[in-house]
PDB file of N, CA and C in Angstrom:
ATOM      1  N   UNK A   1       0.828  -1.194   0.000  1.00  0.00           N
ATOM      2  CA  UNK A   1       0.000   0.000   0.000  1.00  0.00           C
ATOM      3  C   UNK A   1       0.874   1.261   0.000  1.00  0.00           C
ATOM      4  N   UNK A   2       1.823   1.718   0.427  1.00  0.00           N
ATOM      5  CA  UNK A   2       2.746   2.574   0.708  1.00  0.00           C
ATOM      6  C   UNK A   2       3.469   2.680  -0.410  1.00  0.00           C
ATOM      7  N   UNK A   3       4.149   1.378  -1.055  1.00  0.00           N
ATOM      8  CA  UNK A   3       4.486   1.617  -2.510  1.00  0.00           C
ATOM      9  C   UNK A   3       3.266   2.216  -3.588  1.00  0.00           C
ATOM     10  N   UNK A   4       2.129   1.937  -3.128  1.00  0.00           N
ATOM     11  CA  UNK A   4       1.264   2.716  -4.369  1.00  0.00           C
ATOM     12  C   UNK A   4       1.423   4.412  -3.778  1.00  0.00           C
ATOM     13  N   UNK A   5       1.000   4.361  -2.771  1.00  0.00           N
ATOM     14  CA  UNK A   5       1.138   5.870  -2.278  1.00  0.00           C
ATOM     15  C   UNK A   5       2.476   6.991  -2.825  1.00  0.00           C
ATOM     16  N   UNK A   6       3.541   6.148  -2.582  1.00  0.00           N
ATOM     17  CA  UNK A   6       4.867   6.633  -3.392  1.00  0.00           C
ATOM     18  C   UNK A   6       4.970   6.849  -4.597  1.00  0.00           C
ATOM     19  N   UNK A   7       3.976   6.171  -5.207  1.00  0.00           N
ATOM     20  CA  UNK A   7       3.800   6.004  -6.916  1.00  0.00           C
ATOM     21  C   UNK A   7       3.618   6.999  -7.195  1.00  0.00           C
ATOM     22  N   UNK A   8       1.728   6.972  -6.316  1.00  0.00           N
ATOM     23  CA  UNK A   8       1.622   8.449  -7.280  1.00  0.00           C
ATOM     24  C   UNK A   8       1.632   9.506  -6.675  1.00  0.00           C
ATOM     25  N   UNK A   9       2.296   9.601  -5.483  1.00  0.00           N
ATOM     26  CA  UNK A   9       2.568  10.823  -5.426  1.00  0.00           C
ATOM     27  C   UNK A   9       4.063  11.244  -6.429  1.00  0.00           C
ATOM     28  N   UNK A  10       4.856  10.264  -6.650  1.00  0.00           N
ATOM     29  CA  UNK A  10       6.018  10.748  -7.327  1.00  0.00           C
ATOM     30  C   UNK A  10       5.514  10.970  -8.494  1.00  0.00           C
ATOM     31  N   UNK A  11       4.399  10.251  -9.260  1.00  0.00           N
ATOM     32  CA  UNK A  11       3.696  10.299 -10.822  1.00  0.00           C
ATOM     33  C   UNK A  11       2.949  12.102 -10.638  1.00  0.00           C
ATOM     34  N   UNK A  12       2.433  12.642  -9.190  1.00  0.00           N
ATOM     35  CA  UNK A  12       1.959  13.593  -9.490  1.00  0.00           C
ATOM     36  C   UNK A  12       2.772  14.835  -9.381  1.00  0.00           C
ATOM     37  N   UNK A  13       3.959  14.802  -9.117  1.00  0.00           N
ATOM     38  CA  UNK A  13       5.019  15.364  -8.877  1.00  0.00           C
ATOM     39  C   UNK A  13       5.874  15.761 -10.270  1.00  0.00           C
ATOM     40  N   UNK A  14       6.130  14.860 -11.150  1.00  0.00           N
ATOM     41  CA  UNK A  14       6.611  14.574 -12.347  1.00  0.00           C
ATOM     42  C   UNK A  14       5.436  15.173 -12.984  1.00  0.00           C
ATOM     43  N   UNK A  15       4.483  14.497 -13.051  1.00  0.00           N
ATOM     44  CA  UNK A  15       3.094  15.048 -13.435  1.00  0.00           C
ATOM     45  C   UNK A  15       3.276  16.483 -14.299  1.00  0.00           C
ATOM     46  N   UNK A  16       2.903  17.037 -12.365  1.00  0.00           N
ATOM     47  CA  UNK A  16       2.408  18.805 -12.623  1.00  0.00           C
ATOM     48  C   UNK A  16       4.002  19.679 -13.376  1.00  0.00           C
ATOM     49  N   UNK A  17       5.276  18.677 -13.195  1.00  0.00           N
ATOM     50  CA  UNK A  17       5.823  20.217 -13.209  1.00  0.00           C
ATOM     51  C   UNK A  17       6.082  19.912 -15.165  1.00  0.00           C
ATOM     52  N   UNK A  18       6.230  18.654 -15.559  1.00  0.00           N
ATOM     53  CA  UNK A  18       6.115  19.310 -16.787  1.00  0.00           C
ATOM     54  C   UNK A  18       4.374  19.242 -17.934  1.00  0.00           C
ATOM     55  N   UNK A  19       3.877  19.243 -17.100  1.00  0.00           N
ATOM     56  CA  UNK A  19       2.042  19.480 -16.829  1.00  0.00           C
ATOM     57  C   UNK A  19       1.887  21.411 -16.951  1.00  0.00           C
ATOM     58  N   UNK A  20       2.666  21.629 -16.293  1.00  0.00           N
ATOM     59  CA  UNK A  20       3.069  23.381 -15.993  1.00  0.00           C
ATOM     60  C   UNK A  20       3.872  24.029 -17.035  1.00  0.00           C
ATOM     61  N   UNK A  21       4.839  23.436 -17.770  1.00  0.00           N
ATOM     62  CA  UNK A  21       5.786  23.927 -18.786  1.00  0.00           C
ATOM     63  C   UNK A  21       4.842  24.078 -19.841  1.00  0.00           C
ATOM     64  N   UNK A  22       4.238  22.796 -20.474  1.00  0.00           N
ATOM     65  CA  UNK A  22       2.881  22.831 -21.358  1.00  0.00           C
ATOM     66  C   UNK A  22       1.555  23.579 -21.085  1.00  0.00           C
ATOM     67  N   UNK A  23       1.147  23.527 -19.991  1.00  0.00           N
ATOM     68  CA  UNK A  23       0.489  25.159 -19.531  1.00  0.00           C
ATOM     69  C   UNK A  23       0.942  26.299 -19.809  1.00  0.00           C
ATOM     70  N   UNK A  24       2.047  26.854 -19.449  1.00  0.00           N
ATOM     71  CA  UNK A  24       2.793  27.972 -19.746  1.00  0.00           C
ATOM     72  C   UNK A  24       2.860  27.786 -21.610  1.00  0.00           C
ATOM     73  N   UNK A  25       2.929  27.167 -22.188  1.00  0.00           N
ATOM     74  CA  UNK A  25       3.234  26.944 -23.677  1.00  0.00           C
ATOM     75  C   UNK A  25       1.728  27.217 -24.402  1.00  0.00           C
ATOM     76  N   UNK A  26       0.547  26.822 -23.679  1.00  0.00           N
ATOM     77  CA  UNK A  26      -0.775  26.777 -24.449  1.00  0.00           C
ATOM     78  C   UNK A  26      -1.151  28.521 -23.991  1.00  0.00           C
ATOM     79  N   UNK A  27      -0.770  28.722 -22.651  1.00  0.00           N
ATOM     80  CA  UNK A  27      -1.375  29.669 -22.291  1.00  0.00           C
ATOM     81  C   UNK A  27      -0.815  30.852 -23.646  1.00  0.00           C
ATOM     82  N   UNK A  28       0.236  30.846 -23.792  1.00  0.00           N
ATOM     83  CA  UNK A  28       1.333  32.047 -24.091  1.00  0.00           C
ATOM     84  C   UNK A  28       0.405  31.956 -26.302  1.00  0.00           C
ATOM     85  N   UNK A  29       0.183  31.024 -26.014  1.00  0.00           N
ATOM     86  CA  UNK A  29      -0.365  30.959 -27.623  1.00  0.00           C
ATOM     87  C   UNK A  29      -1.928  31.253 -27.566  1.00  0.00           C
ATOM     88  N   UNK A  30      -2.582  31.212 -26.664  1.00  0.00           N
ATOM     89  CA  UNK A  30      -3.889  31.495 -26.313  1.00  0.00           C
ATOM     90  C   UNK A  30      -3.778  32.974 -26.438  1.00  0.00           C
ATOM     91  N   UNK A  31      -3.109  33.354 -25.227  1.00  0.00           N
ATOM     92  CA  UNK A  31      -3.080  34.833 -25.567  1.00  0.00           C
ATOM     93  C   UNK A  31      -2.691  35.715 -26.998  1.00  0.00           C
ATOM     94  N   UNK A  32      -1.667  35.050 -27.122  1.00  0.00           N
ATOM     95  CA  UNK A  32      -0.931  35.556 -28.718  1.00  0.00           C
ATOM     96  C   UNK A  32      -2.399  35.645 -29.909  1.00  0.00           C
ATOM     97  N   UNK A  33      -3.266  34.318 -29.415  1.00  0.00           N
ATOM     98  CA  UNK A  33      -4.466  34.213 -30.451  1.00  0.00           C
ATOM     99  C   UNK A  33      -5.457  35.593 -30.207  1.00  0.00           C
ATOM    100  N   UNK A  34      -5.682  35.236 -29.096  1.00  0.00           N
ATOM    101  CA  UNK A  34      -6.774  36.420 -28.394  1.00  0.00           C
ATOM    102  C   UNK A  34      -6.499  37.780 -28.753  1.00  0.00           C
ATOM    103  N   UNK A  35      -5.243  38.459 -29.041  1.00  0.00           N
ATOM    104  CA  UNK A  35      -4.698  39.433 -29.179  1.00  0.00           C
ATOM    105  C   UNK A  35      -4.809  39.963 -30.428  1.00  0.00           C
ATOM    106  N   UNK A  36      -4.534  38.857 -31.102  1.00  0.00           N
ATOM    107  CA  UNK A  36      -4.256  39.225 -32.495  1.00  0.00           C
ATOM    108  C   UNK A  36      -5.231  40.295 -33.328  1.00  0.00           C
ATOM    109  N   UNK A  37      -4.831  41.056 -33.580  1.00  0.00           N
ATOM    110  CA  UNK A  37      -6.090  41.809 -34.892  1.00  0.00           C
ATOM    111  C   UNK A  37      -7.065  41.336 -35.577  1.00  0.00           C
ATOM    112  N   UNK A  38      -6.921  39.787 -36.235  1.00  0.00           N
ATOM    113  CA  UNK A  38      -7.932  39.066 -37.120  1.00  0.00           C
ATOM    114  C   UNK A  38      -8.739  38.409 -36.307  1.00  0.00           C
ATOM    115  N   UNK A  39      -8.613  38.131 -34.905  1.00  0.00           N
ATOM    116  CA  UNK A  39      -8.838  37.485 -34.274  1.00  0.00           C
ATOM    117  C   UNK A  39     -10.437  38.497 -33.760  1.00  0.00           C
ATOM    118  N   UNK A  40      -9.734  39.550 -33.074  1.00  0.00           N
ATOM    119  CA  UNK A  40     -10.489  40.865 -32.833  1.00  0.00           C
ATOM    120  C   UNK A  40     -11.560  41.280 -34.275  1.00  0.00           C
ATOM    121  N   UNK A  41     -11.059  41.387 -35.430  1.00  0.00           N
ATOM    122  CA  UNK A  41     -12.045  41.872 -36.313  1.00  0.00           C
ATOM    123  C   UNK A  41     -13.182  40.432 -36.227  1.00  0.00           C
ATOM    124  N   UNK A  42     -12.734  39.220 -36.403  1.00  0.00           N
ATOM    125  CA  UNK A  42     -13.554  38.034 -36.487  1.00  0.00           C
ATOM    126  C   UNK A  42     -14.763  37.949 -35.308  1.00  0.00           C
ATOM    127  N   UNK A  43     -14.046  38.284 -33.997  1.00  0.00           N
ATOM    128  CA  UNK A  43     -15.304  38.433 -33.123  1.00  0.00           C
ATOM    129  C   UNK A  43     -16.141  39.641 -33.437  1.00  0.00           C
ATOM    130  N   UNK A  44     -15.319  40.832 -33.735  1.00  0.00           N
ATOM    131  CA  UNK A  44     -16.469  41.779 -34.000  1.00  0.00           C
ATOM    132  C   UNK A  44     -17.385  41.575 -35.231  1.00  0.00           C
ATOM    133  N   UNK A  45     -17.095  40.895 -35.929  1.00  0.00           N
ATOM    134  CA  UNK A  45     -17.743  41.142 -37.103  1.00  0.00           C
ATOM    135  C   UNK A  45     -19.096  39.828 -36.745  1.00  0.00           C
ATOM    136  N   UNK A  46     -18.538  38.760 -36.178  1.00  0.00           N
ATOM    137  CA  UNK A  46     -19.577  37.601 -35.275  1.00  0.00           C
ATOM    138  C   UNK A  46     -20.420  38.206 -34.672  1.00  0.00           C
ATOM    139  N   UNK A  47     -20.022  39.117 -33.822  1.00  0.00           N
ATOM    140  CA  UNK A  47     -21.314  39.877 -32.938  1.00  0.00           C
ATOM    141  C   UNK A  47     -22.301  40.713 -33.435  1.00  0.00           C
ATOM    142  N   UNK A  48     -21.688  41.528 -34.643  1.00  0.00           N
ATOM    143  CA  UNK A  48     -22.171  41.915 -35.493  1.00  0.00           C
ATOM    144  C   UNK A  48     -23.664  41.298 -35.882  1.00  0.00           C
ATOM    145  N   UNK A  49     -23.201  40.160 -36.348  1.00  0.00           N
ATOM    146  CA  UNK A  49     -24.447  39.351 -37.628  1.00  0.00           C
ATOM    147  C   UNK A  49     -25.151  39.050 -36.113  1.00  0.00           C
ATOM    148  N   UNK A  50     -24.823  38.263 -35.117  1.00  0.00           N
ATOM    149  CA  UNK A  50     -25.306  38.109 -34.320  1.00  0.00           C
ATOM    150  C   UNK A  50     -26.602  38.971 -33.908  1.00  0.00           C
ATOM    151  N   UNK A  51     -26.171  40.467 -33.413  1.00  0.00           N
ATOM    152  CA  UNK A  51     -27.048  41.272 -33.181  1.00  0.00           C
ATOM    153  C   UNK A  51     -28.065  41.549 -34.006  1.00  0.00           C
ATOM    154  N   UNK A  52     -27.614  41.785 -35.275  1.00  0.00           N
ATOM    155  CA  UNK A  52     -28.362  41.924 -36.679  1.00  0.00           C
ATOM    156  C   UNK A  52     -29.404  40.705 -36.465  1.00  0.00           C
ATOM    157  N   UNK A  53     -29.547  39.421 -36.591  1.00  0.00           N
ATOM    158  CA  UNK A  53     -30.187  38.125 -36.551  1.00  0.00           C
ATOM    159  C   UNK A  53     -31.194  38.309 -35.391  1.00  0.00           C
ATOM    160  N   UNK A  54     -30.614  38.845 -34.232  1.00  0.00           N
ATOM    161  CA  UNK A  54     -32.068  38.240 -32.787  1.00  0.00           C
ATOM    162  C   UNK A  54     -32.535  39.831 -33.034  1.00  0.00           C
ATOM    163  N   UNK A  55     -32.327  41.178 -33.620  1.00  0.00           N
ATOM    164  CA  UNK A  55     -32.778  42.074 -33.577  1.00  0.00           C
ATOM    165  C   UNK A  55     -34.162  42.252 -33.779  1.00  0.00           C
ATOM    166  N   UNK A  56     -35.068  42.628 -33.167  1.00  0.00           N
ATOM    167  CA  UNK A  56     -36.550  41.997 -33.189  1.00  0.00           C
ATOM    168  C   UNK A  56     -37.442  43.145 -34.479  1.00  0.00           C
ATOM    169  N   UNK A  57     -36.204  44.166 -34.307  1.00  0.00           N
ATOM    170  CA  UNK A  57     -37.454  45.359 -35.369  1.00  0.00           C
ATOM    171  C   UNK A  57     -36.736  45.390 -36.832  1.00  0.00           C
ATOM    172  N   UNK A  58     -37.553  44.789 -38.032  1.00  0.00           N
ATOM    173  CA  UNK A  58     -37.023  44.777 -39.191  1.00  0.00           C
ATOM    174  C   UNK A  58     -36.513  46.109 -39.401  1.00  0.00           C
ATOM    175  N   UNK A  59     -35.617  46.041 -40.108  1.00  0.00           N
ATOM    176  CA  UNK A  59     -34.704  47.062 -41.092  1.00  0.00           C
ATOM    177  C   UNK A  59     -36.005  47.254 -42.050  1.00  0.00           C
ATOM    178  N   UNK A  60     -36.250  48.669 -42.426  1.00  0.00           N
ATOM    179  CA  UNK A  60     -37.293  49.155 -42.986  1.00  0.00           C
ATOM    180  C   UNK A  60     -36.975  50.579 -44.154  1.00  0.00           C
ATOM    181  N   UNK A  61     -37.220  50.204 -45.016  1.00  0.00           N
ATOM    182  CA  UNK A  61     -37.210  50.890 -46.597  1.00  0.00           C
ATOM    183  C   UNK A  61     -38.263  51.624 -46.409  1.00  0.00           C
ATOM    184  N   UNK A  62     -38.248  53.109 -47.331  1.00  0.00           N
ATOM    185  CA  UNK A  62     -39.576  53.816 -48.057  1.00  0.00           C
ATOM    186  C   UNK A  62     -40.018  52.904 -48.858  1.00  0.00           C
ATOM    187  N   UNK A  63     -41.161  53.122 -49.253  1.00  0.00           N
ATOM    188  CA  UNK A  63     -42.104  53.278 -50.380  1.00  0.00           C
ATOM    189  C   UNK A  63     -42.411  54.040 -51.059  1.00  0.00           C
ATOM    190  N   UNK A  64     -42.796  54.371 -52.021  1.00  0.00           N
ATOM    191  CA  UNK A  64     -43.809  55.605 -52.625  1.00  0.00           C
ATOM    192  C   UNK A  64     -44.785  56.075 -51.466  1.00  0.00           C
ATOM    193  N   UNK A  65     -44.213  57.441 -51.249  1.00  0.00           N
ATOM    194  CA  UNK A  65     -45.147  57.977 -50.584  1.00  0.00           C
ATOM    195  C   UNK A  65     -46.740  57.800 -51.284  1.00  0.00           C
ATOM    196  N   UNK A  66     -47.941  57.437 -50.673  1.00  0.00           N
ATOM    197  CA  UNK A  66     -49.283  57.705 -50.733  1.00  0.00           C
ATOM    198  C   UNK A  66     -49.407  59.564 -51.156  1.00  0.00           C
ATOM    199  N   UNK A  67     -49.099  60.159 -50.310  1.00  0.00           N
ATOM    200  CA  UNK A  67     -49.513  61.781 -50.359  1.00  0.00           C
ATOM    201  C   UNK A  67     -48.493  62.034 -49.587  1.00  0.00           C
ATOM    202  N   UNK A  68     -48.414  63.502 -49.494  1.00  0.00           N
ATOM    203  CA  UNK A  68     -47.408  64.245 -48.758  1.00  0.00           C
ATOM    204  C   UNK A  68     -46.987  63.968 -47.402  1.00  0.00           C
ATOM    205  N   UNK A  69     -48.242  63.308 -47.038  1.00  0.00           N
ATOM    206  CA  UNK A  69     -47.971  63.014 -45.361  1.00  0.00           C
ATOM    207  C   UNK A  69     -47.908  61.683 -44.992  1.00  0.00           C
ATOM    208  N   UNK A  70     -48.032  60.817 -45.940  1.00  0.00           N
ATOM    209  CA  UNK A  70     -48.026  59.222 -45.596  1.00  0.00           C
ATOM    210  C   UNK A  70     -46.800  58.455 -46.529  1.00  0.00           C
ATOM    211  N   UNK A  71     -46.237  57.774 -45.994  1.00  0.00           N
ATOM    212  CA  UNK A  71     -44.998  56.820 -46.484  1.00  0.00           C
ATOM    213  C   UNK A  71     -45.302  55.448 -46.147  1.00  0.00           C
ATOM    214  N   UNK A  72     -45.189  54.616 -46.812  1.00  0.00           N
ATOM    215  CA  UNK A  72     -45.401  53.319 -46.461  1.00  0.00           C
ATOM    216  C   UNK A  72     -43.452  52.581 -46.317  1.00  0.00           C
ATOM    217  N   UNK A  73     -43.830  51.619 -45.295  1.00  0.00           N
ATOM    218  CA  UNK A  73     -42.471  51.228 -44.500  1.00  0.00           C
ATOM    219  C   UNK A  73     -42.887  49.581 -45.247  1.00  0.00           C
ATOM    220  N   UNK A  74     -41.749  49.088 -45.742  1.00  0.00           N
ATOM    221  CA  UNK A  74     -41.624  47.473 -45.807  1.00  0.00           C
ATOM    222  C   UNK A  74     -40.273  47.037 -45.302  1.00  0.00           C
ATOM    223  N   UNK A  75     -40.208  46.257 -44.756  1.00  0.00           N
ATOM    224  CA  UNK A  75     -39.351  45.392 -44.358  1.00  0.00           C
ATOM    225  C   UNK A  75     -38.137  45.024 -45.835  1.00  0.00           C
ATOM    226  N   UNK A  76     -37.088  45.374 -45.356  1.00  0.00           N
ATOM    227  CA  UNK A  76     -36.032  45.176 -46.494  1.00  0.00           C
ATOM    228  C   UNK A  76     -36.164  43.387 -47.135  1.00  0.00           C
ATOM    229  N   UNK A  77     -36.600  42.745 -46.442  1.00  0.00           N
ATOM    230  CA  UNK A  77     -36.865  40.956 -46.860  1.00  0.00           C
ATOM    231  C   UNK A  77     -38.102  40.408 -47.714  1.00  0.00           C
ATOM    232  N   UNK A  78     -38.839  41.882 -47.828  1.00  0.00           N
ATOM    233  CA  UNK A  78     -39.968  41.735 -48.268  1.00  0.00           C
ATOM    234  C   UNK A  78     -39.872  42.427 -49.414  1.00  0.00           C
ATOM    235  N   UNK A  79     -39.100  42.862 -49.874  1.00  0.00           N
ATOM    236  CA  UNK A  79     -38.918  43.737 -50.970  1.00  0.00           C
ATOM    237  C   UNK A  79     -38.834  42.789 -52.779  1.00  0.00           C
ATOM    238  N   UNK A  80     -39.022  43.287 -53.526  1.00  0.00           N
ATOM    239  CA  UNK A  80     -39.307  42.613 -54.751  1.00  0.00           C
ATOM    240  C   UNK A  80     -38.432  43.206 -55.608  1.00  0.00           C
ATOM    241  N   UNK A  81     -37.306  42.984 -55.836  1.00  0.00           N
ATOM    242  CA  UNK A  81     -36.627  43.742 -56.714  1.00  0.00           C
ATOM    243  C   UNK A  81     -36.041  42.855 -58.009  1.00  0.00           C
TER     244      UNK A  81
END
């Protein structure tokens, strides 16, 4: 029983520290990713369509005004062009 105990504590020992070098290695490229410019335009431009998509009030075009005081509104998806 004591030899298993020795095991792994020496297996978790060995383990973490080059467990930690490869941490330090993913982390340092994670960030490098996160940072990056394309990285930044790609999320913004994601959030973008995002917002655009659950936005609940259609994007809305003129019509031919009726008369001077009335405009009719259609929905840009509804349009017939």
């Amino acid at each position: 029983m004591f030899g298993l105990l020795v095991g792994v504590a020496a297996g978790y020992v060995l383990g973490t520290r080059a467990g930690r070098a490869r941490y330090e290695q993913i982390s340092k490229t994670a960030k490098a990713v996160a940072d990056s410019p394309v990285t930044k335009k790609a999320i913004e431009v994601g959030r973008q369509k995002l917002a655009d998509s659950i936005n609940p009030q259609p994007k809305l075009e003129p019509m031919k005004p009726i008369d001077e005081q009335t405009t009719i509104l259609i929905p840009r998806d509804q349009l017939k062009r």
